[in-house]
C-alpha atoms as a PDB file:
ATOM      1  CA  UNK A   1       0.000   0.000   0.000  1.00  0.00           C
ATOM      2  CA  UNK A   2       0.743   3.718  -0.367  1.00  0.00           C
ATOM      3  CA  UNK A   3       3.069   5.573   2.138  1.00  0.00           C
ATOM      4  CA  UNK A   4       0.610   8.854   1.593  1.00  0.00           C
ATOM      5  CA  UNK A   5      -2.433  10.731   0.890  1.00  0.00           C
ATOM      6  CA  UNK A   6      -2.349  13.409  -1.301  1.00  0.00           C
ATOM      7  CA  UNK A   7      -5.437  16.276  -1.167  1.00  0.00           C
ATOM      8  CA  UNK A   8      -6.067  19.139  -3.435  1.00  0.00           C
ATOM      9  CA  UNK A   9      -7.323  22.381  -2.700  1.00  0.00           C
ATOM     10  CA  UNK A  10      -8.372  23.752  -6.108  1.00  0.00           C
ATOM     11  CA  UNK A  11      -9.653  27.313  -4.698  1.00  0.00           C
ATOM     12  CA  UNK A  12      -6.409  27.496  -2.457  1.00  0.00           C
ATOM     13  CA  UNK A  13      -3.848  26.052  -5.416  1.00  0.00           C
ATOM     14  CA  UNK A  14      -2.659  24.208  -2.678  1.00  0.00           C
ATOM     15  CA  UNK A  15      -1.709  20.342  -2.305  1.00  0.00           C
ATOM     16  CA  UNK A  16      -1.021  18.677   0.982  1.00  0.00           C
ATOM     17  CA  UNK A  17       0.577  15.484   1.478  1.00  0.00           C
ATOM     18  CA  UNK A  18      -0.243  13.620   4.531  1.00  0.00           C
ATOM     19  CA  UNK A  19       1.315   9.881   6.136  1.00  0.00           C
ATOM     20  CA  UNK A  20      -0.813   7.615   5.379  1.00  0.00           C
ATOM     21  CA  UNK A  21      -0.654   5.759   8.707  1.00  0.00           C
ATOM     22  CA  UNK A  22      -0.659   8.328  11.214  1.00  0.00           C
ATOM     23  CA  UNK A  23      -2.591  11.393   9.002  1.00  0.00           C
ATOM     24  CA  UNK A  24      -0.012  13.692  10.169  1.00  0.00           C
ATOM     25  CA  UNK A  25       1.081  16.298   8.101  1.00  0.00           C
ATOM     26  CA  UNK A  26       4.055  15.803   6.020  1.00  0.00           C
ATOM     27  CA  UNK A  27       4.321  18.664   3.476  1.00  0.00           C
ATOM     28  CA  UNK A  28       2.253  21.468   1.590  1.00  0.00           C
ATOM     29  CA  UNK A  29       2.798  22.709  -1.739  1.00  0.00           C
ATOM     30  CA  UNK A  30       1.795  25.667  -2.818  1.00  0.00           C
ATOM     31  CA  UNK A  31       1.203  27.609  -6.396  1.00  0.00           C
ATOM     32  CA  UNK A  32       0.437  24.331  -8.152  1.00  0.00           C
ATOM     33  CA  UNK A  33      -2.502  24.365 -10.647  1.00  0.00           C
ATOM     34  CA  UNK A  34      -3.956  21.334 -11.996  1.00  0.00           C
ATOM     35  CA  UNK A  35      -3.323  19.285  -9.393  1.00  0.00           C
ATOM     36  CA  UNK A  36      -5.010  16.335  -9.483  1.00  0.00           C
ATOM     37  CA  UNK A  37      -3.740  12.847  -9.955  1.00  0.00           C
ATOM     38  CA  UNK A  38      -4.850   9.340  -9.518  1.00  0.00           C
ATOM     39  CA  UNK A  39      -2.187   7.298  -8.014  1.00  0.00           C
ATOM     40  CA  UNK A  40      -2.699   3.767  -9.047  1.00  0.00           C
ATOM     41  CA  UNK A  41       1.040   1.090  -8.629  1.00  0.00           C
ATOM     42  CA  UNK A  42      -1.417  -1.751  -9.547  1.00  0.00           C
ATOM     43  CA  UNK A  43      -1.487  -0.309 -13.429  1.00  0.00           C
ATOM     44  CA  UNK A  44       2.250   0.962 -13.179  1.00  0.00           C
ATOM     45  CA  UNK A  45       2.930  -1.900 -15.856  1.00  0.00           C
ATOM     46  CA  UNK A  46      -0.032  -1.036 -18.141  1.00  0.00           C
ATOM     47  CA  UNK A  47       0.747   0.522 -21.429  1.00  0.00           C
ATOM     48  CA  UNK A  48      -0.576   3.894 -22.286  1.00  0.00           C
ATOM     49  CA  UNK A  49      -3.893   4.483 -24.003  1.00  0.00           C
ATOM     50  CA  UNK A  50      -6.004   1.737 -21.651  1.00  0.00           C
END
């Protein structure tokens, strides 16, 4: 499993990054736009276009 959860703030342009055991804070980073991902390692071998 993942090591993190990452949460965008669209209205903020913020992203924060939090431990995915203990939900502590680990970093925020700021002035990003577009920020959204999906984090998936289960498709990391997948080719592109699926």
């Amino acid at each position: 499993m993942g090591g993190f959860v990452y949460v965008s703030d669209w209205q903020g342009n913020v992203a924060h990054v939090y431990d995915a055991e203990t939900l502590e804070d680990v970093v925020e980073i700021s002035g990003v736009t577009t920020h959204t991902v999906v984090f998936n390692t289960g498709r990391r071998h997948e080719q592109l276009g699926h």
